[in-house]
Protein backbone atom coordinates (compact mmCIF):
# COMPACT_ATOMS: atom_id res chain seq x y z
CA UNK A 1 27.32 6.52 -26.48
CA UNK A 2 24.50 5.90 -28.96
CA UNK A 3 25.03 2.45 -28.55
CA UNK A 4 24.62 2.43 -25.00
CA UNK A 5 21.50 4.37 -25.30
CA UNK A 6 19.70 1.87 -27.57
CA UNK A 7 20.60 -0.70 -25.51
CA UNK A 8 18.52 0.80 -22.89
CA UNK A 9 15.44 1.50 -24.97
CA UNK A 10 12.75 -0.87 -23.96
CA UNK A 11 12.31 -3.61 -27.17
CA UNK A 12 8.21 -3.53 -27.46
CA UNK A 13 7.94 -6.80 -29.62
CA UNK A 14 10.11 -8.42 -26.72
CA UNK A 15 7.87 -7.17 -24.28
CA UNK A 16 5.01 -8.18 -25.57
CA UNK A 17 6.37 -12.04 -25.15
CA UNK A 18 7.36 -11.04 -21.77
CA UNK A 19 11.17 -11.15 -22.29
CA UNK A 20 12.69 -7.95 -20.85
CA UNK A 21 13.94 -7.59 -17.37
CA UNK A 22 13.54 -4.55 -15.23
CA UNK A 23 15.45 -1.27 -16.16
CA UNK A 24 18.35 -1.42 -14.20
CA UNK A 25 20.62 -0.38 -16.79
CA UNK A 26 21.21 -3.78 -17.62
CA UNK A 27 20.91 -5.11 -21.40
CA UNK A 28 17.82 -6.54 -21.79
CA UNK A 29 16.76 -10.25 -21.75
CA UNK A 30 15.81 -9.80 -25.62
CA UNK A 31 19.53 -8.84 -26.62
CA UNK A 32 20.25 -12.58 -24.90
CA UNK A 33 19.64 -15.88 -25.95
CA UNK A 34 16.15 -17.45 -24.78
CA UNK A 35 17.43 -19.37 -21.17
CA UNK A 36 16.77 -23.22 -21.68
CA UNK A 37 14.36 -24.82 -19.35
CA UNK A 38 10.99 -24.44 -17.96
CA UNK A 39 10.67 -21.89 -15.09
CA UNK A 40 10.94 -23.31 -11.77
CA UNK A 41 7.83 -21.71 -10.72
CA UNK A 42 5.80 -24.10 -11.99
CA UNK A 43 7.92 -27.02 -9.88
CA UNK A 44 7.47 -24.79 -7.11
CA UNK A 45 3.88 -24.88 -7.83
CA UNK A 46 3.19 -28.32 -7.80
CA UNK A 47 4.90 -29.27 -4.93
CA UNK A 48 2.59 -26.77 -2.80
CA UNK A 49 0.03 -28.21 -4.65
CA UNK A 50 1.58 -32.15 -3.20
CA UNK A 51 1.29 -30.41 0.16
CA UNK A 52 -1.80 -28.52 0.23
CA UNK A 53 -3.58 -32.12 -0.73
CA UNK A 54 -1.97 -34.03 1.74
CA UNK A 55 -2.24 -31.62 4.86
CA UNK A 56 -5.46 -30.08 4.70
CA UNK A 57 -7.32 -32.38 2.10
CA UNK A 58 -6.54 -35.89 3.74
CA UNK A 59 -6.73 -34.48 6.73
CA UNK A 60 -9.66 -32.65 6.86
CA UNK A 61 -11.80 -34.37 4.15
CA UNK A 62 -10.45 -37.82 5.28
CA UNK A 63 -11.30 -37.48 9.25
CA UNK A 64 -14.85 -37.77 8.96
CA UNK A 65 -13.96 -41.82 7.65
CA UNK A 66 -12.06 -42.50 10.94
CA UNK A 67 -15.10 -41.67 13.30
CA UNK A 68 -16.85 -44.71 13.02
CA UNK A 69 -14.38 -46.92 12.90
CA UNK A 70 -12.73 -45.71 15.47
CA UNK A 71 -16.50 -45.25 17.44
CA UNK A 72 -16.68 -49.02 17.10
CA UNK A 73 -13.26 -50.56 17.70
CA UNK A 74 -12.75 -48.18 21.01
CA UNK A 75 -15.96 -47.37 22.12
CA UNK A 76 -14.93 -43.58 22.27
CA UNK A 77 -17.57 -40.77 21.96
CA UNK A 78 -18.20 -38.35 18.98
CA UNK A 79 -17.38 -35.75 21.52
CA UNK A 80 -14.07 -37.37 22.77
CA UNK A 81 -12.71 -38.33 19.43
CA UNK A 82 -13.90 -34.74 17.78
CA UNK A 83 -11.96 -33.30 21.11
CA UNK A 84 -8.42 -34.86 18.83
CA UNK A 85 -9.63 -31.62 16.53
CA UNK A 86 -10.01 -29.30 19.31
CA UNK A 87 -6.35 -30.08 20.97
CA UNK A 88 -4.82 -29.80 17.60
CA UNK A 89 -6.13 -27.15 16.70
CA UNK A 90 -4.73 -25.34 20.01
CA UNK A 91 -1.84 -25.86 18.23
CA UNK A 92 -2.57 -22.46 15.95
CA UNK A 93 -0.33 -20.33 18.34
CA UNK A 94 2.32 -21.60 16.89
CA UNK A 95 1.45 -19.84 13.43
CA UNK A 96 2.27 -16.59 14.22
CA UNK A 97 6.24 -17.98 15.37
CA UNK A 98 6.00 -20.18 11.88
CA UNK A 99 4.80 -17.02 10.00
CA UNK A 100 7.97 -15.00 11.63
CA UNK A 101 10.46 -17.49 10.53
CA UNK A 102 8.42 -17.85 6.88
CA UNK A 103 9.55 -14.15 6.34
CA UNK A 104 12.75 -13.94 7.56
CA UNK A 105 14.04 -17.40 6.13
CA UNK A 106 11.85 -18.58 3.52
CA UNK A 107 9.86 -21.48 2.96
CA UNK A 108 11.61 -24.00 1.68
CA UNK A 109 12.93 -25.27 5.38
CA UNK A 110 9.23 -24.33 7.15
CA UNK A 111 7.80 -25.74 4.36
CA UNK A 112 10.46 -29.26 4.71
CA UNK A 113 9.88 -29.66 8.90
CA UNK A 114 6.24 -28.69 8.87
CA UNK A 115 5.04 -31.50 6.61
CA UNK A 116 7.54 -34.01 8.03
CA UNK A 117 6.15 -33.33 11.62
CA UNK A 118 2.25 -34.12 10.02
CA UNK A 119 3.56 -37.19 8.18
CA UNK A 120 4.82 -38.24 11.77
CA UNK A 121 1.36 -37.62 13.38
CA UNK A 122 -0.55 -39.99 10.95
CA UNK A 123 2.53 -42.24 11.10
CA UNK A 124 1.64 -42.63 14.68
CA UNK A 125 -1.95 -43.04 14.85
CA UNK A 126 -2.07 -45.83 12.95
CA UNK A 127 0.01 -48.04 16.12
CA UNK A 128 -2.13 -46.24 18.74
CA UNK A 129 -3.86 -47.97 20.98
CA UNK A 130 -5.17 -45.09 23.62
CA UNK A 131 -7.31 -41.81 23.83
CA UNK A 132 -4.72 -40.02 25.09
CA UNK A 133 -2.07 -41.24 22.71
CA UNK A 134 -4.75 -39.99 19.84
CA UNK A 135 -4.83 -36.53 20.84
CA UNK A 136 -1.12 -36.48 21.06
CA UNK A 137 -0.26 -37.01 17.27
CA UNK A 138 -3.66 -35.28 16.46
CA UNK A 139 -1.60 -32.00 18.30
CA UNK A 140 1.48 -33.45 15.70
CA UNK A 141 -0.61 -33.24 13.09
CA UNK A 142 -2.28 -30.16 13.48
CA UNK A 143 0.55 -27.95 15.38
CA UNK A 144 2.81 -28.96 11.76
CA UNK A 145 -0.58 -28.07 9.51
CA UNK A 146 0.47 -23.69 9.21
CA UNK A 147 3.81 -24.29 7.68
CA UNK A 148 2.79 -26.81 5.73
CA UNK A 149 0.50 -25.73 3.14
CA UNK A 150 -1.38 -22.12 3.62
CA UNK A 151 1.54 -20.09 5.12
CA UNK A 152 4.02 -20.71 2.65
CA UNK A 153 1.40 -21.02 -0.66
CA UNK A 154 0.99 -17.10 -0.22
CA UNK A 155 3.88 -16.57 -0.37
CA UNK A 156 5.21 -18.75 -3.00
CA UNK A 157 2.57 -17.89 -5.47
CA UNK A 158 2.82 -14.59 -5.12
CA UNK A 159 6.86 -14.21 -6.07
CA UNK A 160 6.78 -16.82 -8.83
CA UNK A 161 3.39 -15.70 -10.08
CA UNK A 162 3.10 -11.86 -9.21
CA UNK A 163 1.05 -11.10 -12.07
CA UNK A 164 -1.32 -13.74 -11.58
CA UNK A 165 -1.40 -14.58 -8.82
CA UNK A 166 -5.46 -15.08 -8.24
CA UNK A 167 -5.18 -17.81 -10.91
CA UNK A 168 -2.19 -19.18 -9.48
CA UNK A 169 -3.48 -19.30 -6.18
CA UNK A 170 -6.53 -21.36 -7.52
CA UNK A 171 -4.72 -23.67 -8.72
CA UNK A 172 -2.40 -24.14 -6.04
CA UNK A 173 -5.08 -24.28 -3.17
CA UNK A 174 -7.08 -26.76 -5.50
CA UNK A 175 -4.89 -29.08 -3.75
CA UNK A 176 -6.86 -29.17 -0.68
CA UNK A 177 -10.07 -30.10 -2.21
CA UNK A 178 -8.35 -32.41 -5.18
CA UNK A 179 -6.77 -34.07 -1.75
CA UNK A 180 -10.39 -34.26 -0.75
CA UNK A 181 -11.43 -35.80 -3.80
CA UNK A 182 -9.19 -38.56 -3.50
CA UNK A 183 -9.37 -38.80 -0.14
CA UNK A 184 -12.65 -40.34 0.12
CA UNK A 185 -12.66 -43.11 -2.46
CA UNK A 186 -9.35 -43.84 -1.52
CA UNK A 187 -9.45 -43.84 2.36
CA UNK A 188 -12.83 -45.48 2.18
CA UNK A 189 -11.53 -48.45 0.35
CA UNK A 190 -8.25 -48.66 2.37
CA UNK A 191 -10.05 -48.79 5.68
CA UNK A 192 -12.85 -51.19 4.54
CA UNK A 193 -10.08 -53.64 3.03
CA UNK A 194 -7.36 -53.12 5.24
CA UNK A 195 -8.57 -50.86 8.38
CA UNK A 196 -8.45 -47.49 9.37
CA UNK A 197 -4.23 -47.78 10.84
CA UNK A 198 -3.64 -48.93 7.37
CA UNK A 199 -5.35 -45.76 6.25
CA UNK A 200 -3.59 -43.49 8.96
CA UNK A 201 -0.19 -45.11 7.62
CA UNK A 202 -0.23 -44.58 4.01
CA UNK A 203 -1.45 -40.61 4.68
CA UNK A 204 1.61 -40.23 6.42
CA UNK A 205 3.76 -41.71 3.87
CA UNK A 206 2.28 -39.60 1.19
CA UNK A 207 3.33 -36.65 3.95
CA UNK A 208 6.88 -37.79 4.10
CA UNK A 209 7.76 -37.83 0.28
CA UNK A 210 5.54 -34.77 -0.41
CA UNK A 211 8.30 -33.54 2.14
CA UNK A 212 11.43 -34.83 0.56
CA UNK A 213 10.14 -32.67 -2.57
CA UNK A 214 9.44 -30.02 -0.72
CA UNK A 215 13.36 -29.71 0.64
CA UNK A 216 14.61 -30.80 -3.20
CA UNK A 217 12.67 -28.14 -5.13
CA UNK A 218 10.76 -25.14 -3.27
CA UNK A 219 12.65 -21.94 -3.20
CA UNK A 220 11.92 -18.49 -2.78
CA UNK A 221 14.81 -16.15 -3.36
CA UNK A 222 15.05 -13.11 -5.04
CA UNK A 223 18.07 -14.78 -6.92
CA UNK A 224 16.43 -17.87 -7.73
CA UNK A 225 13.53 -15.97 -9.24
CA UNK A 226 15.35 -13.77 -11.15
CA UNK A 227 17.71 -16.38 -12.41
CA UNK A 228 14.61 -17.89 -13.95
CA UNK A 229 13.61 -14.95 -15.81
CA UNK A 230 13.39 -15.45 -19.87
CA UNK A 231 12.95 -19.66 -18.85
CA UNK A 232 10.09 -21.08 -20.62
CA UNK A 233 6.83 -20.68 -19.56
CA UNK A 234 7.85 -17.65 -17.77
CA UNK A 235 5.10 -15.13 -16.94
CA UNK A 236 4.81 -12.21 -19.25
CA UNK A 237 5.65 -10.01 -17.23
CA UNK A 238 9.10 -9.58 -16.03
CA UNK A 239 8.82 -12.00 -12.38
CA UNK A 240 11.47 -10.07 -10.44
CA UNK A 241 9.96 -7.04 -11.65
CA UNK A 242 6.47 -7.32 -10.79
CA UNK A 243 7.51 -9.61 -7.38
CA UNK A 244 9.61 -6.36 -6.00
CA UNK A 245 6.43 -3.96 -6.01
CA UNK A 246 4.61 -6.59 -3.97
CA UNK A 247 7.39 -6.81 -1.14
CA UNK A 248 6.17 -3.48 0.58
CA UNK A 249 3.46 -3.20 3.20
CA UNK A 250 2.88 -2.51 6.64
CA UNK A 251 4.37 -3.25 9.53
CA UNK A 252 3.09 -5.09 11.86
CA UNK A 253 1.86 -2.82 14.61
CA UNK A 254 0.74 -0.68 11.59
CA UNK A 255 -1.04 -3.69 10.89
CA UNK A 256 -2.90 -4.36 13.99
CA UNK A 257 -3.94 -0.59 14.20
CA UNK A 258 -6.29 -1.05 10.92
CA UNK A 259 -9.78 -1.85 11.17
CA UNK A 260 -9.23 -4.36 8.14
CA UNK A 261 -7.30 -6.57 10.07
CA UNK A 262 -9.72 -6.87 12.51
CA UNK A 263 -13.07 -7.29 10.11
CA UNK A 264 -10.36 -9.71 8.12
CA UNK A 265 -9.72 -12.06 11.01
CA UNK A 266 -13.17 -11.73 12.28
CA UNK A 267 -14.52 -13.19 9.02
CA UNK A 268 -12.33 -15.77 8.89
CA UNK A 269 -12.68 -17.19 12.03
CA UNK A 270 -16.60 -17.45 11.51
CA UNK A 271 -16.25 -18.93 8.34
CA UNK A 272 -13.85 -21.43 9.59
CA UNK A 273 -17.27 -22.57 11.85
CA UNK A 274 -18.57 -24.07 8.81
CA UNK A 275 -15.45 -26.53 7.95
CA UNK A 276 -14.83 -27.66 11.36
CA UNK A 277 -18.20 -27.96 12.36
CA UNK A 278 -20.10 -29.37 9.48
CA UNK A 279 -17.49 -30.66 6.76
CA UNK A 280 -15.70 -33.15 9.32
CA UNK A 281 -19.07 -34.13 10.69
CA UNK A 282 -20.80 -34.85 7.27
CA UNK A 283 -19.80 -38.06 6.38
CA UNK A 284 -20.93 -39.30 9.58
CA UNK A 285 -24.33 -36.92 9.55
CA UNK A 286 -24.92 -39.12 6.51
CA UNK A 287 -24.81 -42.31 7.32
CA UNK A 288 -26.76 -41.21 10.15
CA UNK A 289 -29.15 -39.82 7.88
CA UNK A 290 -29.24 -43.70 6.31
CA UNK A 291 -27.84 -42.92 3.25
CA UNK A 292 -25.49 -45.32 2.05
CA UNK A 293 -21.78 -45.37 1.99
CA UNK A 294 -22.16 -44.77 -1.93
CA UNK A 295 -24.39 -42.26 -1.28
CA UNK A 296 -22.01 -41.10 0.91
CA UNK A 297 -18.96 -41.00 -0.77
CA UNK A 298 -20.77 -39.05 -3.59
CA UNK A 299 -21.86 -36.71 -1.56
CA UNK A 300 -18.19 -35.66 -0.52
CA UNK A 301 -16.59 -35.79 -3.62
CA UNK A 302 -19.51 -32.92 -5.44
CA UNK A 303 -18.02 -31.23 -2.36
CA UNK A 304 -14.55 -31.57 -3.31
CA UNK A 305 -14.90 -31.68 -7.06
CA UNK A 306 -16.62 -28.01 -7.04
CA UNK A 307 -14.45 -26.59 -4.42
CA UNK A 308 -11.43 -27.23 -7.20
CA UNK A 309 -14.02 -25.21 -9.45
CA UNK A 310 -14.50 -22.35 -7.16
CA UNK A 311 -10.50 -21.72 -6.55
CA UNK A 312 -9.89 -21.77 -10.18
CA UNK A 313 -13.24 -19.56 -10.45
CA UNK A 314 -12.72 -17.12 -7.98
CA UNK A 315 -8.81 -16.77 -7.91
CA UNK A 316 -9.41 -15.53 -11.05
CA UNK A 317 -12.10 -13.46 -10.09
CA UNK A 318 -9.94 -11.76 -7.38
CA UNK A 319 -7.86 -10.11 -9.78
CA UNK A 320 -11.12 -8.17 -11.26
CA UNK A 321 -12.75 -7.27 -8.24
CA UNK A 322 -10.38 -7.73 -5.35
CA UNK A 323 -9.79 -10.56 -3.11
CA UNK A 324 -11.84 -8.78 -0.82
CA UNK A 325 -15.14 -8.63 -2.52
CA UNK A 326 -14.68 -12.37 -4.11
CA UNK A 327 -14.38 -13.43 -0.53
CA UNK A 328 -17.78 -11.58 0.05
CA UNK A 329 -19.17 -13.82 -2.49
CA UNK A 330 -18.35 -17.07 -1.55
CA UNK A 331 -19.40 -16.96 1.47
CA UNK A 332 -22.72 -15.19 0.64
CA UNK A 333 -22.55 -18.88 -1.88
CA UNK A 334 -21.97 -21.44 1.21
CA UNK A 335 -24.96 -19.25 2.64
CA UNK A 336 -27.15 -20.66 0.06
CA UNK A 337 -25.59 -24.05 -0.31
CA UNK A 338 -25.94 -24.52 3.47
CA UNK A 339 -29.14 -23.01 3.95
CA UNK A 340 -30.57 -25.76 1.52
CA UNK A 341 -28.63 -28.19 3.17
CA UNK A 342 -30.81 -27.53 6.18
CA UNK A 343 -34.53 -26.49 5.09
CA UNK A 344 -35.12 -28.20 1.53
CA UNK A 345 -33.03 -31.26 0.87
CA UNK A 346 -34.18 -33.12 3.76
CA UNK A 347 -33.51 -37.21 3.04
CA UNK A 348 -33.80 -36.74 -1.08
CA UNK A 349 -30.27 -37.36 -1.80
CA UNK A 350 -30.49 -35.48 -5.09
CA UNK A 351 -31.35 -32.18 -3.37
CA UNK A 352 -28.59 -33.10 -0.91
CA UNK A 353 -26.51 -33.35 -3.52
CA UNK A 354 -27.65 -30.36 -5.37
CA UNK A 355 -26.84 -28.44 -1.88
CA UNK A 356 -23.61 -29.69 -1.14
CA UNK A 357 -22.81 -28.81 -5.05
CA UNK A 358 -23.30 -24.84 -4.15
CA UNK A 359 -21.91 -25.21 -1.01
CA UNK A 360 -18.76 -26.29 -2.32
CA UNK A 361 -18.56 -23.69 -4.81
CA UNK A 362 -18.88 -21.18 -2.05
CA UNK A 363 -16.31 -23.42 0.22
CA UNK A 364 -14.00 -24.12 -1.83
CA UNK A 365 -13.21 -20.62 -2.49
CA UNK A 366 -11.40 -19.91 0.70
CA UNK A 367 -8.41 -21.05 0.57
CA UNK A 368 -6.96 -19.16 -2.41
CA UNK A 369 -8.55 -15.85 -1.36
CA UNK A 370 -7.11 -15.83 2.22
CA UNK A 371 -3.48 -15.50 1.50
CA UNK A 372 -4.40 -13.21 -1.58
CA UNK A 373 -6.54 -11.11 0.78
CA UNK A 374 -4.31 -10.97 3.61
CA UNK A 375 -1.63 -9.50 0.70
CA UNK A 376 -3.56 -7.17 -0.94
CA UNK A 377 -4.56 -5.61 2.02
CA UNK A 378 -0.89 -5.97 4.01
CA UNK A 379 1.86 -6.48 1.67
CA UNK A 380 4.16 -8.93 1.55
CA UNK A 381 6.63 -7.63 4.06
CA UNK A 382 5.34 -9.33 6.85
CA UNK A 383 2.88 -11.48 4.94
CA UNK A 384 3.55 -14.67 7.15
CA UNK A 385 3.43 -12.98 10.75
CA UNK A 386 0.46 -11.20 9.90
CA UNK A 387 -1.25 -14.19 8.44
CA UNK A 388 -0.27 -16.12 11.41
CA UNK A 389 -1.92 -13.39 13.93
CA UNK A 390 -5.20 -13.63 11.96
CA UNK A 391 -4.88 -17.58 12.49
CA UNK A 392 -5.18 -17.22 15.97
CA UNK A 393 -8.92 -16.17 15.68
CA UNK A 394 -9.25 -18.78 13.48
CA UNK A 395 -8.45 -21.64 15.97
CA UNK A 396 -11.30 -20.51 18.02
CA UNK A 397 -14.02 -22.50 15.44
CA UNK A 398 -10.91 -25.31 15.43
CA UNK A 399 -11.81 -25.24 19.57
CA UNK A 400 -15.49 -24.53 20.15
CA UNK A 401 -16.38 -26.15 16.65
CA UNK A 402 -15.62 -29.57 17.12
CA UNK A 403 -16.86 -29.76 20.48
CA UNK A 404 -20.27 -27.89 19.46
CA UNK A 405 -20.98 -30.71 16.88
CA UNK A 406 -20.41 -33.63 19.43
CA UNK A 407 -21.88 -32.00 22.05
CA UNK A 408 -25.14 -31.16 20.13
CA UNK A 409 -25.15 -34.85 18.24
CA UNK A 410 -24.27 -36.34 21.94
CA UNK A 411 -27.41 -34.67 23.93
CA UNK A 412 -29.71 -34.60 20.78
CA UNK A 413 -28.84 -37.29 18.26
CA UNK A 414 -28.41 -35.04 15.64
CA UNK A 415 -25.88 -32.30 14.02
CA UNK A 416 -29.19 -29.94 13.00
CA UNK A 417 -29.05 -27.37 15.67
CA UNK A 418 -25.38 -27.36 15.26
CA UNK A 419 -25.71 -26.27 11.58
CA UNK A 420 -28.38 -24.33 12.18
CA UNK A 421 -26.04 -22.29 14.08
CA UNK A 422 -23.20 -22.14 11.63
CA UNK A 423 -25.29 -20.70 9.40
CA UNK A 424 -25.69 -17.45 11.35
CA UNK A 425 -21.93 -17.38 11.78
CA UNK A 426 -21.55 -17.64 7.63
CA UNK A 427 -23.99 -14.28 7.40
CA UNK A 428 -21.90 -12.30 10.07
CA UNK A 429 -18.79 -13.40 7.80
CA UNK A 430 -20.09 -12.20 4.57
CA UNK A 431 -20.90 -8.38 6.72
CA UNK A 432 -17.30 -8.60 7.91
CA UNK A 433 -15.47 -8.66 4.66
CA UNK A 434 -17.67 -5.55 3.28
CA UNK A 435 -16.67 -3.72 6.12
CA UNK A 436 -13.03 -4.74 5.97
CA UNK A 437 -11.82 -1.59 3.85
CA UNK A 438 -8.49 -2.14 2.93
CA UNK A 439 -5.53 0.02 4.37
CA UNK A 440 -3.15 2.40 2.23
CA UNK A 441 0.57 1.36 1.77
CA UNK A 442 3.17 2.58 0.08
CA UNK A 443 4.49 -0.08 -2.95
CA UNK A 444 8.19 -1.26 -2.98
CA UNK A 445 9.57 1.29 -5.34
């Protein structure tokens, strides 16, 4: 009887190297022989990592490089080739369905078929040969971007990594700007050497292994993480533990009812203005601008190279002082960054570059604190539907966006009013997320 009792007293040296499991009346993970291996998480990790580079950083980063080209060997407008973004982007209703079948199945198959179906799109624009046939695999390429990368990331990160998950999260979504980092030096000298269908073609091979890893090593449940427990390079904290408090929240309707969801989507979606309104325009806004395609490529890769800074920075940040409130920040950043985009750099490249350099800071930001915010607020019960209803608002700047930029460039010859414009939107973000006070839920017991 005393024996059994002892083996229930919690070991505080072993807990201090994070190797007891919950108390379930189990013996504890100290009593047993350290597991061999590294934990999975950290596979599971990189390959979101693979994914989150190849579907939003080529993609988004990367599409400014195809306008010219494409301008030149078609004769197509800015407005009808930025219209490929605009269809695409339609494609956001599916997110909510994607985010349904995230929670109740996982992410390893969502994860699998989303990124084959973009690998197809790019696949397929590089043997096009008509408008119409462009914003056909453009609708491919976007309507297979929510399961992807950002739907399942959340969710992911947040099981493997529970108790740090705003670090975790940087790291992960430093994928989309390290995909924009590469992106441009890379897609630049493919399309200058080879042409832009060579370019389109080796994105969507990337896709299609990034997928094959996907179905080969992502997993998400409650078995597999527990089975990893005492592994090493396991966090400190007991995984299974710390993931089951984090599987509560509210239910959808509950959801909808709060004024947080509301202010939540309603921030994002302006934001989002900025990205598809400025960042897929700016490589061509330079050029126009006569700077050269040095100058050029420069200019985008500050952009990417401090947006992997701010995820890192401000994941880690949103463990402090709440997703919520970092969010606040960087956009109040790209306020700045943007603002001397606009009124001081003018055609010195250096402030240009200085600009872009606090932009992306601001930027880059974004993508680790959505899926943290949308779980701190909501829970993870219904993490990917909810996540997927807030996406809907945030196709609107994926529609007008676009369009605003092509059609301002088209009637005026420049993207300045267009900006100008974006900025406003960025301020009315950064009020939104103050005002989005988070909702009370009860914790998985």
């Amino acid at each position: 009887m005393l024996r059994g009792l002892v083996l229930r007293l919690p070991c505080p040296l072993s807990c201090l190297k994070g190797l007891c499991l919950p108390d379930t009346g189990h013996r504890t993970e100290s009593h047993l022989p350290r597991k061999k291996g590294i934990y999975h998480g950290w596979t599971v990790a990189a390959v979101s990592f693979l994914a989150t580079a190849g579907a939003v950083g080529f993609a988004h980063y990367g599409f400014g490089l195809f306008i010219v080209p494409l301008e030149e060997e078609f004769g197509w407008s800015r407005t009808q080739i930025n219209l490929a973004l605009v269809l695409g982007v339609m494609m956001q209703v599916v997110s909510p369905f994607v985010g349904r079948v995230l929670d109740l199945f996982g992410s390893r198959y969502v994860m699998t078929v989303s990124l084959a179906a973009v690998a197809a799109g790019f696949i397929l624009r590089s043997v096009m040969v008509d408008l119409w046939q462009f914003y056909l695999f453009s609708i491919l390429v976007f309507a297979g971007g929510p399961g992807a990368a950002m739907l399942p990331a959340g969710r992911l990160v947040t099981l493997w990594f529970p108790a740090t998950r705003g670090r975790m999260m940087g790291l992960v979504t430093a994928g989309n700007n390290f995909g924009g980092l590469l992106s441009v030096p890379i897609l630049t000298y493919i399309i200058v050497f080879q042409g832009w269908r060579a370019a389109f073609l080796f994105t969507g091979i990337f896709l299609a292994v990034t997928a094959v890893l996907a179905l080969l090593f992502v997993r998400d449940r409650p078995e597999d993480i527990e089975s990893e427990s005492g592994k090493r390079w396991a966090p400190a904290a007991a995984a299974t533990d710390a993931a089951r408090k984090l599987v509560g929240g509210l239910a959808i309707r509950e959801a909808l009812s709060t004024r947080a969801f509301w202010f939540l989507a309603a921030g994002m979606t302006l934001q989002q203005f900025v990205r598809t309104t400025m960042v897929t325009q700016l490589a061509a806004h330079l050029e126009d601008s006569d700077f050269s395609a040095t100058q050029v490529g420069a200019a985008l890769s500050v952009l990417a190279f401090f947006g992997i800074t701010s995820k890192v920075v401000f994941g880690g940040l949103s463990e402090a002082i709440t997703a919520r409130w970092s969010y606040a920040l960087v956009v109040a950043i790209q306020v700045v960054g943007v603002a001397g985009f606009l009124f001081v750099a003018g055609g010195n490249f250096m402030l240009v570059f200085v600009s872009l350099s606090v932009f992306g800071l601001g930027m880059g930001g974004i993508g680790t604190l959505g899926p943290l915010a949308v779980t701190e607020m909501f829970g993870l019960r219904n993490y990917g539907a909810i996540s997927g209803l807030i996406r809907q608002g945030v196709a609107i700047p994926g529609i007008v966006g676009p369009l605003l930029a092509g059609g301002v460039f088209d009637a005026t010859g420049s993207y300045d009013l267009a900006f100008r414009i974006i900025l406003g939107f960025l301020a009315l973000s950064c009020l939104c997320f103050v005002l989005a006070r988070p909702p009370k839920w009860r914790e998985q017991p």
